[in-house]
PDB file of N, CA and C in Angstrom:
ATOM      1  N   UNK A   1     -34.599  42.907 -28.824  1.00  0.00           N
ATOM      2  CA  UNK A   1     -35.298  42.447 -27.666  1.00  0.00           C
ATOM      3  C   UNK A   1     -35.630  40.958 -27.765  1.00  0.00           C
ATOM      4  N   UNK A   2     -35.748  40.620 -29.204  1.00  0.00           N
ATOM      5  CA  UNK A   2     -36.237  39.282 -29.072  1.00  0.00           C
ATOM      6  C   UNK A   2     -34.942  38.427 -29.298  1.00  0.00           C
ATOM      7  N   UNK A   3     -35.250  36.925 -29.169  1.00  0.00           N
ATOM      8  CA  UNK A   3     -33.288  36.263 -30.032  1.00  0.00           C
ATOM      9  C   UNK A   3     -34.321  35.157 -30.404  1.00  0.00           C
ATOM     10  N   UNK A   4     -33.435  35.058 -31.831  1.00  0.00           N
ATOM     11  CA  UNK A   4     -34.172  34.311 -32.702  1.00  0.00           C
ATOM     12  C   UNK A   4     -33.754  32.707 -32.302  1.00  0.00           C
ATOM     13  N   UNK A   5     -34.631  32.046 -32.733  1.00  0.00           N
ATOM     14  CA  UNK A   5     -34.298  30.414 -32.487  1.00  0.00           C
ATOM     15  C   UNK A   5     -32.938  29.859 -32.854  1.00  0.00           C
ATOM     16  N   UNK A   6     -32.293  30.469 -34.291  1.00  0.00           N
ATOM     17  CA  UNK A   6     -31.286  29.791 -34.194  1.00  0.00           C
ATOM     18  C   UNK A   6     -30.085  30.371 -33.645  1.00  0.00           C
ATOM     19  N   UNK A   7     -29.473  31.672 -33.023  1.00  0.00           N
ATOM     20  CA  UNK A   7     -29.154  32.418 -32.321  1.00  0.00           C
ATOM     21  C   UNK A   7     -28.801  31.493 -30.829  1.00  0.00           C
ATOM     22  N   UNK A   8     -30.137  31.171 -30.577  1.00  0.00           N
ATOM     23  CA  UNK A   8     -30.280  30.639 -28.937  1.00  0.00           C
ATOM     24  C   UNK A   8     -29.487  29.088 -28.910  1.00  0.00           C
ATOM     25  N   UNK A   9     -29.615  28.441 -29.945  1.00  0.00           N
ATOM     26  CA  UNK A   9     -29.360  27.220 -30.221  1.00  0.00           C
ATOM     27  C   UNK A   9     -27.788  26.909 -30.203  1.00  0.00           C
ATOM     28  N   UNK A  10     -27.333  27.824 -31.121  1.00  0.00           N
ATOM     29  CA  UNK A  10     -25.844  27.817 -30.700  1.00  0.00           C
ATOM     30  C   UNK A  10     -24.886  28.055 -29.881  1.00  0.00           C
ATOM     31  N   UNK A  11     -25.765  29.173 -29.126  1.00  0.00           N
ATOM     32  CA  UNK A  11     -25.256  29.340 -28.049  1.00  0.00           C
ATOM     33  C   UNK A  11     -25.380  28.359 -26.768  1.00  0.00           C
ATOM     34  N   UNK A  12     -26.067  27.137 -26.623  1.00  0.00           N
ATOM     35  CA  UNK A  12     -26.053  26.144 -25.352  1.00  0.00           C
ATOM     36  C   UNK A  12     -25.517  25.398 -26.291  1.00  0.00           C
ATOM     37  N   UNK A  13     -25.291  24.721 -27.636  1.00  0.00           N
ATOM     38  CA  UNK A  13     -24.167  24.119 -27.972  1.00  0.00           C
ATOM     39  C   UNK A  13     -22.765  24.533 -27.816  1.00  0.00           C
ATOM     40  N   UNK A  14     -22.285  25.394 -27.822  1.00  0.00           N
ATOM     41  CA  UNK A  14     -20.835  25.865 -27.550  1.00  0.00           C
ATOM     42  C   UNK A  14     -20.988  25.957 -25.829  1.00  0.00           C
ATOM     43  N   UNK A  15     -21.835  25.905 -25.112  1.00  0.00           N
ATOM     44  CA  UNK A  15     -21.421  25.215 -23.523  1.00  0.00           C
ATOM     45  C   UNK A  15     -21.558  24.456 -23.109  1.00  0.00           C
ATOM     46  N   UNK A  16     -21.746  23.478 -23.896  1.00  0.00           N
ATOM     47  CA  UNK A  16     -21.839  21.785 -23.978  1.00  0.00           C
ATOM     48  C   UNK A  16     -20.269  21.407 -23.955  1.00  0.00           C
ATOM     49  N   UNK A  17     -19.577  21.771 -24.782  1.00  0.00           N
ATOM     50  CA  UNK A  17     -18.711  21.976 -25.394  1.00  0.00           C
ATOM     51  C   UNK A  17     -17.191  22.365 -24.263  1.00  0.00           C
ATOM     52  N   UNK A  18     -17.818  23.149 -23.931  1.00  0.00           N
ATOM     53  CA  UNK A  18     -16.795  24.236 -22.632  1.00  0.00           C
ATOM     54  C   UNK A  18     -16.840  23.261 -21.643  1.00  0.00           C
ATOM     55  N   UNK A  19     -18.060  22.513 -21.337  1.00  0.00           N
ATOM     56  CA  UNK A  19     -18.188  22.365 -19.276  1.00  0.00           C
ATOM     57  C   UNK A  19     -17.139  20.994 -20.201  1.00  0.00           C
ATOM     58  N   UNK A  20     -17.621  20.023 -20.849  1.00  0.00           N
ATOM     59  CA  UNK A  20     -16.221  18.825 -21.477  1.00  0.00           C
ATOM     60  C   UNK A  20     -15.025  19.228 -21.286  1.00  0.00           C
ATOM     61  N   UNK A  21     -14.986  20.182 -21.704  1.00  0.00           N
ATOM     62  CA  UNK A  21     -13.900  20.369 -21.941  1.00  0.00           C
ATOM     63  C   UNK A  21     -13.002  21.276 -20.543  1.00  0.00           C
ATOM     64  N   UNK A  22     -13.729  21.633 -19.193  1.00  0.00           N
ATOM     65  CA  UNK A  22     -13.131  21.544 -18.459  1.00  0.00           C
ATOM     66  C   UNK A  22     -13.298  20.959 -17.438  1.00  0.00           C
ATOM     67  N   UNK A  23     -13.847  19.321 -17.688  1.00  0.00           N
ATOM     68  CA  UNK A  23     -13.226  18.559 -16.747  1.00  0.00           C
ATOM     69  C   UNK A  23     -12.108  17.778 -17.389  1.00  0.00           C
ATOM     70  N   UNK A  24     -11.385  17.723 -18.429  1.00  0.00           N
ATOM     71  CA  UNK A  24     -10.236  17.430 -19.147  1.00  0.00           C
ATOM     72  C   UNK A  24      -9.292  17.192 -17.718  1.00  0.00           C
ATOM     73  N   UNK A  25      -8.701  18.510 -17.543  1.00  0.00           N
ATOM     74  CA  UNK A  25      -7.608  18.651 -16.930  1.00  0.00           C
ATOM     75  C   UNK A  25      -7.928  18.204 -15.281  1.00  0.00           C
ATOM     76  N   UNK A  26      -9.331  17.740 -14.611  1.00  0.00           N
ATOM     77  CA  UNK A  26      -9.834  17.281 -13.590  1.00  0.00           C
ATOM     78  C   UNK A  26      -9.081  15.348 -13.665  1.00  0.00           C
ATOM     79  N   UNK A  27      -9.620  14.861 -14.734  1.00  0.00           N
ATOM     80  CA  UNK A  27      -9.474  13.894 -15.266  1.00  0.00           C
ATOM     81  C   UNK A  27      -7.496  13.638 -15.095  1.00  0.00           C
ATOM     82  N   UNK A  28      -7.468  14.511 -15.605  1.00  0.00           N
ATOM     83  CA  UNK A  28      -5.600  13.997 -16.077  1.00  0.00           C
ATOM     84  C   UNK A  28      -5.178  14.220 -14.795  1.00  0.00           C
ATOM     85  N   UNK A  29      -4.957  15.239 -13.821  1.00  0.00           N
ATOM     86  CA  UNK A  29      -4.541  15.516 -12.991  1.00  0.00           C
ATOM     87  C   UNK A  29      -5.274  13.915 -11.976  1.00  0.00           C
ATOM     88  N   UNK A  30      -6.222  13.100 -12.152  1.00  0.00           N
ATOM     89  CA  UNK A  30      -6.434  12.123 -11.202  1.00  0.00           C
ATOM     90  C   UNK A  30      -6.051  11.249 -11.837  1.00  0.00           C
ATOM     91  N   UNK A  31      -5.350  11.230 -13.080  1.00  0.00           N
ATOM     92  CA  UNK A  31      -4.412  10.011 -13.864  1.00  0.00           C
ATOM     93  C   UNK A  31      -3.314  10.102 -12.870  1.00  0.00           C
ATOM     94  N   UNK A  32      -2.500  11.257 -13.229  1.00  0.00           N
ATOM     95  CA  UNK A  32      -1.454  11.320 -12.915  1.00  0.00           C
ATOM     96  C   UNK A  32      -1.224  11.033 -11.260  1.00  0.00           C
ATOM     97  N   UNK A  33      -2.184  11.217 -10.626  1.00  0.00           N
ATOM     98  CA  UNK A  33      -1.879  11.121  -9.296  1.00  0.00           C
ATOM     99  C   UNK A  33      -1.878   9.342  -8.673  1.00  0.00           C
ATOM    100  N   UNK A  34      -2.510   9.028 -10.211  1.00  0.00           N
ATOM    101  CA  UNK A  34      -2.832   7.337  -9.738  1.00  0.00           C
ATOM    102  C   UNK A  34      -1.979   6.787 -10.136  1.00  0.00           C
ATOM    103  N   UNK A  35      -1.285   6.830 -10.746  1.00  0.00           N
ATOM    104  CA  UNK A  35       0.355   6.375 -11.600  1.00  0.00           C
ATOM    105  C   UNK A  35       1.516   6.935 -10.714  1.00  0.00           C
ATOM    106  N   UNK A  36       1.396   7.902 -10.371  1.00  0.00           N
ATOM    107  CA  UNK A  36       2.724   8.716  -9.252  1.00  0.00           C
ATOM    108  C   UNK A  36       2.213   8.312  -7.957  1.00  0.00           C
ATOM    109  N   UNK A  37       1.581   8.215  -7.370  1.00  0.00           N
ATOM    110  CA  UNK A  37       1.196   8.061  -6.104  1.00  0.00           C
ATOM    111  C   UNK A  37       0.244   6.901  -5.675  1.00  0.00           C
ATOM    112  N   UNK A  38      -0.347   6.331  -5.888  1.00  0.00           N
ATOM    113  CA  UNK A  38      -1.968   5.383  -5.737  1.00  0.00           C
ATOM    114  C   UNK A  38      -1.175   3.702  -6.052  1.00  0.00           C
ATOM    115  N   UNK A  39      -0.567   3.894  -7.187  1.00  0.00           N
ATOM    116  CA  UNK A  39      -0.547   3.064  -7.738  1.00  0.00           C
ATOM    117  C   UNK A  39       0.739   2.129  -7.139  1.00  0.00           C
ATOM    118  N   UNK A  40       2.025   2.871  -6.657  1.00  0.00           N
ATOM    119  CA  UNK A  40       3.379   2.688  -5.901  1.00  0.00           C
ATOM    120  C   UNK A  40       2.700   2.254  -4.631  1.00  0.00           C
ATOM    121  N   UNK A  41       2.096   3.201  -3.749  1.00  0.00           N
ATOM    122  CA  UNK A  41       1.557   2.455  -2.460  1.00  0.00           C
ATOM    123  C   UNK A  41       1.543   1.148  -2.375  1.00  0.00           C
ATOM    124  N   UNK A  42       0.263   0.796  -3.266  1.00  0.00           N
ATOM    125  CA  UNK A  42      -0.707  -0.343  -3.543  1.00  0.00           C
ATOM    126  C   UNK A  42       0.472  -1.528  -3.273  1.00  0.00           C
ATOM    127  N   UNK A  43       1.042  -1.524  -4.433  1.00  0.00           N
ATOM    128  CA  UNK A  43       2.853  -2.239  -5.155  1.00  0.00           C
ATOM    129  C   UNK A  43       3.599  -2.417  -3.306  1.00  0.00           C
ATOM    130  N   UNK A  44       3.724  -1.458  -3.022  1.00  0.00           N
ATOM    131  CA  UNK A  44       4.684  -1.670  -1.440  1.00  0.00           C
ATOM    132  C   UNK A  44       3.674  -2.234  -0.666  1.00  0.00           C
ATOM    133  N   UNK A  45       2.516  -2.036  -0.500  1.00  0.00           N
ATOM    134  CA  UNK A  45       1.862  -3.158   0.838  1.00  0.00           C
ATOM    135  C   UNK A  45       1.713  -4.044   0.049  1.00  0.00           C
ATOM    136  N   UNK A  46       1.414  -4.597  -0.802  1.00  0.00           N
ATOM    137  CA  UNK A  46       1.755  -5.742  -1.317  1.00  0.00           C
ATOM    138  C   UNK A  46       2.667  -6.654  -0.971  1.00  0.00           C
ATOM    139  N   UNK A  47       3.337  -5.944  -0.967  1.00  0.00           N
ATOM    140  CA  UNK A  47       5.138  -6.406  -0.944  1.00  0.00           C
ATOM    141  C   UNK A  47       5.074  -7.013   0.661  1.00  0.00           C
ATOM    142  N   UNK A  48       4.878  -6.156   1.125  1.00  0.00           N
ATOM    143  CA  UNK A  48       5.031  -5.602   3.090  1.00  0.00           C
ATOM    144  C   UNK A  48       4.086  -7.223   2.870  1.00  0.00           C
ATOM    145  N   UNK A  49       2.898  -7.150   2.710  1.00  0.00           N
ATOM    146  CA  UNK A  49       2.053  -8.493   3.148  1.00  0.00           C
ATOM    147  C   UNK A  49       2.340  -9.414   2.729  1.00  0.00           C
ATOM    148  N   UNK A  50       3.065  -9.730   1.865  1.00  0.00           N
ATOM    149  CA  UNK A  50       3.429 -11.402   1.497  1.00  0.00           C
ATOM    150  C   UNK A  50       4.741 -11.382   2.434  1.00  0.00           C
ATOM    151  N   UNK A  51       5.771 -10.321   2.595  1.00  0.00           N
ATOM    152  CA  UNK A  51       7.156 -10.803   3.746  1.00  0.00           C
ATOM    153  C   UNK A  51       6.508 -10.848   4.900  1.00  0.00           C
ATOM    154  N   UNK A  52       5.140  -9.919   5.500  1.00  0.00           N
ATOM    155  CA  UNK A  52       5.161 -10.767   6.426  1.00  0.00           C
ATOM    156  C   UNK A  52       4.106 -12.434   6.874  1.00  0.00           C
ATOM    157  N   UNK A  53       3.439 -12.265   5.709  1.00  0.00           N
ATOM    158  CA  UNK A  53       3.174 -13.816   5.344  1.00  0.00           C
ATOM    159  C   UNK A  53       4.059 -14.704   5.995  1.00  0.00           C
ATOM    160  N   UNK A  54       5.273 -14.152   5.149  1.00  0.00           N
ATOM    161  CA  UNK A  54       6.262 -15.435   4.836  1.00  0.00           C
ATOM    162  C   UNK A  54       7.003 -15.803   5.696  1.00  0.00           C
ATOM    163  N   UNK A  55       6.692 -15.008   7.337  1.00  0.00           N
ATOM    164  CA  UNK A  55       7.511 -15.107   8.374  1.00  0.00           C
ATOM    165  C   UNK A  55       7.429 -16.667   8.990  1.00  0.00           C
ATOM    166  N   UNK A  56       8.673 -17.055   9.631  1.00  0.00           N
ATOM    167  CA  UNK A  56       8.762 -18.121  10.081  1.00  0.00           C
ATOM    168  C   UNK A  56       9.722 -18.401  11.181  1.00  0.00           C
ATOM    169  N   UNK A  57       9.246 -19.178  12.263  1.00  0.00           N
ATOM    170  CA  UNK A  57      10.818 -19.193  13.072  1.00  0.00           C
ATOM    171  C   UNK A  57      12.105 -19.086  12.714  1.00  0.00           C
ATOM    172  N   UNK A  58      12.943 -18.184  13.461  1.00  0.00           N
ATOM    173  CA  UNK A  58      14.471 -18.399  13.041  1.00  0.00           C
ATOM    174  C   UNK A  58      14.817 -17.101  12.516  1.00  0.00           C
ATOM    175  N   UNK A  59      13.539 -16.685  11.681  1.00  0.00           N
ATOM    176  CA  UNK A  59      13.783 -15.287  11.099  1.00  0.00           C
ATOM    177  C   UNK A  59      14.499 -14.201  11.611  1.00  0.00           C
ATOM    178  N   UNK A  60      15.458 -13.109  11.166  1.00  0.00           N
ATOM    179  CA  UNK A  60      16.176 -12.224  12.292  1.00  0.00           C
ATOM    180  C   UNK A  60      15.168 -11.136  11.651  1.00  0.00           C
ATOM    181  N   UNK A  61      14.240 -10.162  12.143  1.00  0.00           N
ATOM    182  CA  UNK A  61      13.442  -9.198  11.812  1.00  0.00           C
ATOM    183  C   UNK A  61      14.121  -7.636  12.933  1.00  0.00           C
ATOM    184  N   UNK A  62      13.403  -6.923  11.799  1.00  0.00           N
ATOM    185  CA  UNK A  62      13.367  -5.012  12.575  1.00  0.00           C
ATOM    186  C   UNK A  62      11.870  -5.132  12.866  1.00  0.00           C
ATOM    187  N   UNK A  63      11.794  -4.432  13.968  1.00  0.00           N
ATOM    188  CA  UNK A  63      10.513  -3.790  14.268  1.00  0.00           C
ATOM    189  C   UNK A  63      10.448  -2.412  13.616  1.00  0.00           C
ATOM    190  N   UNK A  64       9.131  -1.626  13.779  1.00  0.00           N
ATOM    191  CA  UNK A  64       9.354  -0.504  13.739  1.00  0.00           C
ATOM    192  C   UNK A  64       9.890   0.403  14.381  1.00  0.00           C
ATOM    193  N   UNK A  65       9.568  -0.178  15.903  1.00  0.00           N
ATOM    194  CA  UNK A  65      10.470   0.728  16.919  1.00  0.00           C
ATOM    195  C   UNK A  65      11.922   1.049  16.092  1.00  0.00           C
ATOM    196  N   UNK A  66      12.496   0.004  15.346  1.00  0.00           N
ATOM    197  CA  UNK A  66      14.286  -0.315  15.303  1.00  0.00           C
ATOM    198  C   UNK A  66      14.823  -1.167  16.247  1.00  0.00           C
ATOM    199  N   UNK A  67      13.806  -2.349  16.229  1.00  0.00           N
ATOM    200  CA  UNK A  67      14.624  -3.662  17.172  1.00  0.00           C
ATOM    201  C   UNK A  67      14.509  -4.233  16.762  1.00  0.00           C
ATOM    202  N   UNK A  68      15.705  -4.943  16.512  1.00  0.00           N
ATOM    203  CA  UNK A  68      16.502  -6.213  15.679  1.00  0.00           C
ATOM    204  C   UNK A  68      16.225  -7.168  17.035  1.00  0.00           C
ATOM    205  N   UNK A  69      15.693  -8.518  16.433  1.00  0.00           N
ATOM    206  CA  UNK A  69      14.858  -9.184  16.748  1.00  0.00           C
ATOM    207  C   UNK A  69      14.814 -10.847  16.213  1.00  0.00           C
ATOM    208  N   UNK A  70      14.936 -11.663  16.971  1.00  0.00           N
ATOM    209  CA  UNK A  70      14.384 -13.244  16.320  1.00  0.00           C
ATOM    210  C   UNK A  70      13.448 -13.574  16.510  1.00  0.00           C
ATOM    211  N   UNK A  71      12.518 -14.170  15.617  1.00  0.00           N
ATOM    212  CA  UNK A  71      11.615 -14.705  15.460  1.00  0.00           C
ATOM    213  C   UNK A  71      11.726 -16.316  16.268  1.00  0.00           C
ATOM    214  N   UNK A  72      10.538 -16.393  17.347  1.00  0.00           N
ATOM    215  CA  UNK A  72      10.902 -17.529  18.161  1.00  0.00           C
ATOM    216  C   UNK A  72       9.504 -18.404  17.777  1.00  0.00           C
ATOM    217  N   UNK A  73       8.072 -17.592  18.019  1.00  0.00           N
ATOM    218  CA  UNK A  73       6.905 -18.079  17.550  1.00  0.00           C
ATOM    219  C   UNK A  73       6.023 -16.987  16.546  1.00  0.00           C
ATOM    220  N   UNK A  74       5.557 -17.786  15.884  1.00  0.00           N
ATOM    221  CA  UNK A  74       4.845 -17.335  14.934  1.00  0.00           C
ATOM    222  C   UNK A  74       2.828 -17.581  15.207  1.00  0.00           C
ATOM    223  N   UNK A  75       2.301 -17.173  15.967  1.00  0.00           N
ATOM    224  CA  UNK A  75       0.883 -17.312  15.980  1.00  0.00           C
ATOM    225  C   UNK A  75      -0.030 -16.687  15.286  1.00  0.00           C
ATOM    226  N   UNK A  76      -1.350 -17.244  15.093  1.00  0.00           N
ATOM    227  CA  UNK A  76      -2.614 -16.807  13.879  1.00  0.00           C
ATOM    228  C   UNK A  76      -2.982 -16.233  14.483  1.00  0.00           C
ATOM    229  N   UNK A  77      -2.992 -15.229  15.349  1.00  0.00           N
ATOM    230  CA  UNK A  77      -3.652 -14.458  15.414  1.00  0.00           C
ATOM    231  C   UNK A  77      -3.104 -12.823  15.316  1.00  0.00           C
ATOM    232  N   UNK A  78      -2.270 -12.512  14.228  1.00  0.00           N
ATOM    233  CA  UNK A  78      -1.531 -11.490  14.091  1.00  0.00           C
ATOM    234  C   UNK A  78      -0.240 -11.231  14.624  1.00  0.00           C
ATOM    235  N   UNK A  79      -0.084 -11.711  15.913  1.00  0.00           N
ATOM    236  CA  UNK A  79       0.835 -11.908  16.944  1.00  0.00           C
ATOM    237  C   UNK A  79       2.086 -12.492  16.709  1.00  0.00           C
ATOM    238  N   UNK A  80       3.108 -11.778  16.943  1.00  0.00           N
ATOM    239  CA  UNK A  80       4.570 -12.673  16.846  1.00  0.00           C
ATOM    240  C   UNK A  80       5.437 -12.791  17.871  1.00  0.00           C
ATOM    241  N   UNK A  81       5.861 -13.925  18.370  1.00  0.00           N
ATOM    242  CA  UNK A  81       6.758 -13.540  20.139  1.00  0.00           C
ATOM    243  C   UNK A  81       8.440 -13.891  19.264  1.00  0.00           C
ATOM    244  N   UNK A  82       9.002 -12.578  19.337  1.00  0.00           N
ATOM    245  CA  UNK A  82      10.335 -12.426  19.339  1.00  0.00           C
ATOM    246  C   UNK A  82      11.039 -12.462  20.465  1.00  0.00           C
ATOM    247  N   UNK A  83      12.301 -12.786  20.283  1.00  0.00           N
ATOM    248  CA  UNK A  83      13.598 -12.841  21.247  1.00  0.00           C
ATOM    249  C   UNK A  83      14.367 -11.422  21.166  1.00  0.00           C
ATOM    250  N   UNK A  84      14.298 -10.384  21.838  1.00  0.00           N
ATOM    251  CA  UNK A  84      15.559  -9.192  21.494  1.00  0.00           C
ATOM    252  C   UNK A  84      16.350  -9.025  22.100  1.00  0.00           C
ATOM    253  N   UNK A  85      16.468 -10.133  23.345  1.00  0.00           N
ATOM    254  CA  UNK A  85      17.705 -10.463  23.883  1.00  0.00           C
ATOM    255  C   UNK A  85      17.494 -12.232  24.734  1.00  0.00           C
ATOM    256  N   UNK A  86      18.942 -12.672  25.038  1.00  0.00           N
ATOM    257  CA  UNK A  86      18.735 -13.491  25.705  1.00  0.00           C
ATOM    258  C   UNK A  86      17.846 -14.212  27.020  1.00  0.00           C
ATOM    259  N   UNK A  87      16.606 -14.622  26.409  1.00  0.00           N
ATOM    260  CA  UNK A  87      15.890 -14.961  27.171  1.00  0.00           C
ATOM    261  C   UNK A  87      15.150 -14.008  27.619  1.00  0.00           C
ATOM    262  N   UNK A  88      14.912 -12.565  26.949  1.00  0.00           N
ATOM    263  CA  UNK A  88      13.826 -11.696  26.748  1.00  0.00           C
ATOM    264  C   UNK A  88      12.684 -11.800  25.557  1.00  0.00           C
ATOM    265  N   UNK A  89      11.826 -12.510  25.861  1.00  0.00           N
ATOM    266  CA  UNK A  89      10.871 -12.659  24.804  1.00  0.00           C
ATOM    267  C   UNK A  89       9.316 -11.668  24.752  1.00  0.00           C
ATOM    268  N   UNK A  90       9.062 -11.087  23.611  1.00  0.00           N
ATOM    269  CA  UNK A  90       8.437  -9.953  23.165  1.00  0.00           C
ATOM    270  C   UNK A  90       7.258 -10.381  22.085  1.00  0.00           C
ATOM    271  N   UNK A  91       5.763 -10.150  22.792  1.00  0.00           N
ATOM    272  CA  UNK A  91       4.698 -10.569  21.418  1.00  0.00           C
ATOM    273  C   UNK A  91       4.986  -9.010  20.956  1.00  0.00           C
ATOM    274  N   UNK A  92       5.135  -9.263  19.856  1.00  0.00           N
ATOM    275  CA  UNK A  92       4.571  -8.015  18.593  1.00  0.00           C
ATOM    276  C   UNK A  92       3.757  -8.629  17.474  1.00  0.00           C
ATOM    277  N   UNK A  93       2.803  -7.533  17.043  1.00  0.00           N
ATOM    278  CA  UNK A  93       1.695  -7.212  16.298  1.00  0.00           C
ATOM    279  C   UNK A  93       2.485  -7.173  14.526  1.00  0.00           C
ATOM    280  N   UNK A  94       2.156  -8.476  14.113  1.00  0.00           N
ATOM    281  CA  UNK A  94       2.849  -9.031  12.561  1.00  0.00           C
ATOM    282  C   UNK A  94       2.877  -7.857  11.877  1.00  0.00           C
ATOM    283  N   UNK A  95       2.445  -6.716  11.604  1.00  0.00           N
ATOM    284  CA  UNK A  95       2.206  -5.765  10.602  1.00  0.00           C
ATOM    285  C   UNK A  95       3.294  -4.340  10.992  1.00  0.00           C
ATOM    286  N   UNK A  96       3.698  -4.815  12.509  1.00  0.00           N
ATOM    287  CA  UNK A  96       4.394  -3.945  12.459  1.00  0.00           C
ATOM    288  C   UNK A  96       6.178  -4.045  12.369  1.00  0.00           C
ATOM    289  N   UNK A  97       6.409  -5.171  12.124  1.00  0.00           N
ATOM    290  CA  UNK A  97       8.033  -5.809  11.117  1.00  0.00           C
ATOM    291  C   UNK A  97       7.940  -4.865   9.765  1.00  0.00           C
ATOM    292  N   UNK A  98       9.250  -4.694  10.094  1.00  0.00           N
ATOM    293  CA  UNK A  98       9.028  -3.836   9.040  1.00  0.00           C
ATOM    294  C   UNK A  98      10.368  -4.060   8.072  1.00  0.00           C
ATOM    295  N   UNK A  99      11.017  -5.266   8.200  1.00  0.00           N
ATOM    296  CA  UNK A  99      12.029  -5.706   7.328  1.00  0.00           C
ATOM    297  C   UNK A  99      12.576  -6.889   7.860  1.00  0.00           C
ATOM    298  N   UNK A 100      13.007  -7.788   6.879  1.00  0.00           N
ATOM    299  CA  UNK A 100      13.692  -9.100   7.905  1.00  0.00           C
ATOM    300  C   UNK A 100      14.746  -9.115   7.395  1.00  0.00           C
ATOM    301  N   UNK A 101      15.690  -9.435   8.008  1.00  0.00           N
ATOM    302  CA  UNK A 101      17.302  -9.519   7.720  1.00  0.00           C
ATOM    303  C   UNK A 101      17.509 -10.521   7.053  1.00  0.00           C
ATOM    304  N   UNK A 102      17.535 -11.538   7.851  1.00  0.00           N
ATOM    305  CA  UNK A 102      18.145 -12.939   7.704  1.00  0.00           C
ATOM    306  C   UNK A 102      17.084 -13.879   7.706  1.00  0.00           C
ATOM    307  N   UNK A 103      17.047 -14.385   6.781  1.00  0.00           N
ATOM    308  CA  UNK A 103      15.486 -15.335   6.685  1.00  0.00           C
ATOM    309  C   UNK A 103      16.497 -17.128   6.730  1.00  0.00           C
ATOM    310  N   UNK A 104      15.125 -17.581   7.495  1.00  0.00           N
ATOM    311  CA  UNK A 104      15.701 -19.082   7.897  1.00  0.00           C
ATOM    312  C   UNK A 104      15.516 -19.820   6.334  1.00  0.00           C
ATOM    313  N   UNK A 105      16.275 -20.721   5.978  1.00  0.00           N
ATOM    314  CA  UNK A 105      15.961 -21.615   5.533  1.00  0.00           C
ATOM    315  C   UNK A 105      14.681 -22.696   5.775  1.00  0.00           C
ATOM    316  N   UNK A 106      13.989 -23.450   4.820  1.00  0.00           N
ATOM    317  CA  UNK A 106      12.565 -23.913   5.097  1.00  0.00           C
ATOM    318  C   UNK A 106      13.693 -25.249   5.083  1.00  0.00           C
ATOM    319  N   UNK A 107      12.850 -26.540   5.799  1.00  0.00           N
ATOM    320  CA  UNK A 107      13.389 -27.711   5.975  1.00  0.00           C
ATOM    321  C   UNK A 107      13.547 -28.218   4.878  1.00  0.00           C
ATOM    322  N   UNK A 108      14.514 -28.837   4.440  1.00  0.00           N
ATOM    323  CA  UNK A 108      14.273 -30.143   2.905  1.00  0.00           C
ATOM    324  C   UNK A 108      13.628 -31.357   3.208  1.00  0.00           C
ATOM    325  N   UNK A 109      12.537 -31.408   2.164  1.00  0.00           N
ATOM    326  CA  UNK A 109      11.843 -32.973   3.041  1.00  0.00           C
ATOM    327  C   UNK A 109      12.610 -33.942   1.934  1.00  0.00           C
ATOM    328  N   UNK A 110      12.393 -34.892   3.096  1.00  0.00           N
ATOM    329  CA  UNK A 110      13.064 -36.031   2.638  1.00  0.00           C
ATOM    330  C   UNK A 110      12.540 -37.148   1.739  1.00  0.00           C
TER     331      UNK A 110
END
């Protein structure tokens, strides 16, 4: 009926022990998901934000729609006015290029 002191003692040390030991596999499983998944994202918008940084007149770009496209103006305020046909000119929203073909050459200064 009774439990002696040292009885009781060992027993909340060995579930000290247990609850550690199962957030182990909590832990690894949010490694792994940050190395396979988290971490690749991150790496591609990266990528995505410096090309479209780097946009500049002349550029031949895709939209997302899938329209192949020249770059005619480039404005700060997100905004890009492409050409997708002769003398059809189109603002689109910078973030949504989603590859550039043919990139202009920058001027050589003299």
């Amino acid at each position: 009926m009774f439990v002696t002191p040292a009885f009781a003692q060992t027993a909340s040390a060995t579930g000290t022990g247990s609850a550690l030991a199962s957030f182990v596999p909590l832990i690894l499983i949010f490694g792994i998901m940050y190395f396979l998944m988290i971490r690749p994202q991150q790496k591609k918008m990266k990528v995505h934000r410096a090309m479209v940084e780097a946009l500049r007149r002349g550029d031949q770009v895709v939209t997302q729609g899938g329209i192949v496209a020249k770059v005619v103006k480039v404005q700060e305020d997100g905004m890009v006015e492409v050409e997708i046909a002769e003398g059809v000119k189109v603002k689109v929203v910078k973030h949504t290029i989603t590859q550039v073909l043919n990139r202009t050459e920058a001027a050589a200064s003299a």
